[in-house]
Protein backbone atom coordinates (compact mmCIF):
# COMPACT_ATOMS: atom_id res chain seq x y z
CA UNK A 1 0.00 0.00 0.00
CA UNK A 2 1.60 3.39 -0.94
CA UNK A 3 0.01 6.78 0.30
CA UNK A 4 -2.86 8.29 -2.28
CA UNK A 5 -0.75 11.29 -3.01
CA UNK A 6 -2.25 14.95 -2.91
CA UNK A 7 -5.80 13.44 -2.79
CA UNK A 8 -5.54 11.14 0.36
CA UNK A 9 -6.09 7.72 1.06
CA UNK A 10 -3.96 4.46 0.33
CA UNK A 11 -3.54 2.66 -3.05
CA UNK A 12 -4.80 -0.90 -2.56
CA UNK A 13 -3.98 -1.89 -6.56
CA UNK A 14 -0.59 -1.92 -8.80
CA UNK A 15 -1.51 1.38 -10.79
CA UNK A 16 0.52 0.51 -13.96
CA UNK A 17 -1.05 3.37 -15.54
CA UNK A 18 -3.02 2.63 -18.78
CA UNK A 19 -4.97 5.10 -19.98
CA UNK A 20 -7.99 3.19 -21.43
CA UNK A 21 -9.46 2.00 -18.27
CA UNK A 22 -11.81 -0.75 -18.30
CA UNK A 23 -15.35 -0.09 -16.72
CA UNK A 24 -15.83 -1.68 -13.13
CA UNK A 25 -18.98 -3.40 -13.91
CA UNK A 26 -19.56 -5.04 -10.37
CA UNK A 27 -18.34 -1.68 -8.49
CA UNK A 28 -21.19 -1.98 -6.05
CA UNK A 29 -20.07 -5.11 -4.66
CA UNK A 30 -16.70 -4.01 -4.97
CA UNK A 31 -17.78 -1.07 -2.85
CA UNK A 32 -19.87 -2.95 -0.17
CA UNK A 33 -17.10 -5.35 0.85
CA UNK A 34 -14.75 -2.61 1.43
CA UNK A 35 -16.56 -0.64 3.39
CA UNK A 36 -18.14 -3.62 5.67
CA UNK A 37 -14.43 -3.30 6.77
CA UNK A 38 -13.65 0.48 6.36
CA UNK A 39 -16.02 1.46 8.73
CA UNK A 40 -15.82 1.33 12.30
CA UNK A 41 -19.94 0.15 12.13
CA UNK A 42 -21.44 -0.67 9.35
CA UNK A 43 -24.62 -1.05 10.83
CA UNK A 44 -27.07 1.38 10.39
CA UNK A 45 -25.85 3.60 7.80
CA UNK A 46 -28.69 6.62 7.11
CA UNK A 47 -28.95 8.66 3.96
CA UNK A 48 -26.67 6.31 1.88
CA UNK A 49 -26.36 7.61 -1.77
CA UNK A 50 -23.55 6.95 -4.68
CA UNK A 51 -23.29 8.23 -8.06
CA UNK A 52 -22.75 5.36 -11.26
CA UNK A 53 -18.87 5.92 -12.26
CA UNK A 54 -17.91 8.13 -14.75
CA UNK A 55 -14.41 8.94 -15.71
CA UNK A 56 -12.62 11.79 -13.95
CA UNK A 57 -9.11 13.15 -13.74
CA UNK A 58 -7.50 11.69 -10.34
CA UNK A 59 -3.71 12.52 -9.90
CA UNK A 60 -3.42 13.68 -13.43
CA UNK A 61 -4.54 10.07 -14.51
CA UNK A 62 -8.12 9.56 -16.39
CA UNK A 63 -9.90 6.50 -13.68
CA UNK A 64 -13.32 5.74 -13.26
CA UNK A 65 -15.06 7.69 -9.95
CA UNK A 66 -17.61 6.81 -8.19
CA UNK A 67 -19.05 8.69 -5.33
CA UNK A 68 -20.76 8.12 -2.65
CA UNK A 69 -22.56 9.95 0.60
CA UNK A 70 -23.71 8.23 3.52
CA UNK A 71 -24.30 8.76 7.47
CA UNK A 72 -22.35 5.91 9.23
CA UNK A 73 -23.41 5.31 12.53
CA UNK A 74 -20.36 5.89 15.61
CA UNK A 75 -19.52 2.76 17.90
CA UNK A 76 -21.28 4.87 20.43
CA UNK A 77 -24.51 4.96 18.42
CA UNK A 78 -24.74 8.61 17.64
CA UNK A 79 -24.72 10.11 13.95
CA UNK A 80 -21.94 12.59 12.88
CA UNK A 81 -23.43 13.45 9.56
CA UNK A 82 -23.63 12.52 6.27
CA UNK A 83 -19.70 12.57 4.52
CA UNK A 84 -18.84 12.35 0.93
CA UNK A 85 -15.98 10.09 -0.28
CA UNK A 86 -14.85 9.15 -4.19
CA UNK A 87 -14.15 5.51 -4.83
CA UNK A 88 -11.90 5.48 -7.71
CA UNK A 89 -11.24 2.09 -9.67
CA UNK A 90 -8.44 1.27 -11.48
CA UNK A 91 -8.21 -1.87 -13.76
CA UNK A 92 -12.05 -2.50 -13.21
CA UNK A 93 -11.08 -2.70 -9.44
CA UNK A 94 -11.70 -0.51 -6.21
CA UNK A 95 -8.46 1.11 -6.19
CA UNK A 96 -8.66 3.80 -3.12
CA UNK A 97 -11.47 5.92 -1.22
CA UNK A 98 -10.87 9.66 -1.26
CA UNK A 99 -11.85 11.53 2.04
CA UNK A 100 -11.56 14.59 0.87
CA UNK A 101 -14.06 14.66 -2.22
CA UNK A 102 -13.99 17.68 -3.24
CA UNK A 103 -13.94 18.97 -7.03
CA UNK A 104 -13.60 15.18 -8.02
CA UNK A 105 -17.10 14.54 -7.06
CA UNK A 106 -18.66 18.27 -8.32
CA UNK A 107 -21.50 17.63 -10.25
CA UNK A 108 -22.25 14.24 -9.51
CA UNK A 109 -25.71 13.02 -9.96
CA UNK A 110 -26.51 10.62 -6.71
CA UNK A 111 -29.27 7.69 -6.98
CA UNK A 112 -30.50 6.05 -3.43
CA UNK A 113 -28.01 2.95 -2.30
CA UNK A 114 -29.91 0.72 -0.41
CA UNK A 115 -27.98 -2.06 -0.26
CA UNK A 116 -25.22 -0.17 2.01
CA UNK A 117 -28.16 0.87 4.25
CA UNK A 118 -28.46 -2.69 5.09
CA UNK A 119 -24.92 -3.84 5.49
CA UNK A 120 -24.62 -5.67 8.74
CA UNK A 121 -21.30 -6.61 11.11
């Protein structure tokens, strides 16, 4: 694992950096499984949206982006609020989560996400 760069978080995949990037056609499930062990509690996530991937400059490299809103629920129970991340893929595979969204996920067009709503421990 080598440190996102500029962007934040931690490279999970060998970026050997081809251009024509494949589409991630199972990205929700991709997406699920990491985050059943990204968050602290994946139980009881509110408000959980994500936008289909499109392509997007990341680190000066074309990827496919999804992103993705939800309000994870704290080990104490309480709500913090609902945070935006960007998934990006590289290779058809979930490559890093950005924590710091930002301009990468400006304009995105967000569709409900059950299916994270009812992730479980």
């Amino acid at each position: 694992m080598t440190d996102g760069g500029d962007q934040g978080g931690v490279v999970y995949t060998d970026d050997r950096g081809v251009a024509n990037q494949p589409f991630p056609t199972d990205y929700r499930a991709q997406l699920l499984a990491f985050l059943k062990t990204y968050l602290n509690n994946p139980a009881g996530i509110r408000d959980a949206a994500m936008a289909a991937p499109t392509q997007r400059t990341v680190g000066g490299r074309l990827r496919y982006v999804s992103c993705l809103r939800y309000n994870a629920r704290e080990l104490d129970g309480s709500y913090q609020g609902v945070v935006e991340r960007a998934v990006v893929y590289v290779d058809a595979r979930l490559d890093r989560m950005l924590e710091k969204a930002g301009d990468v996920c400006a304009g995105a067009v967000y569709a409900p996400f059950p299916e994270l709503e009812k992730l479980t421990r």
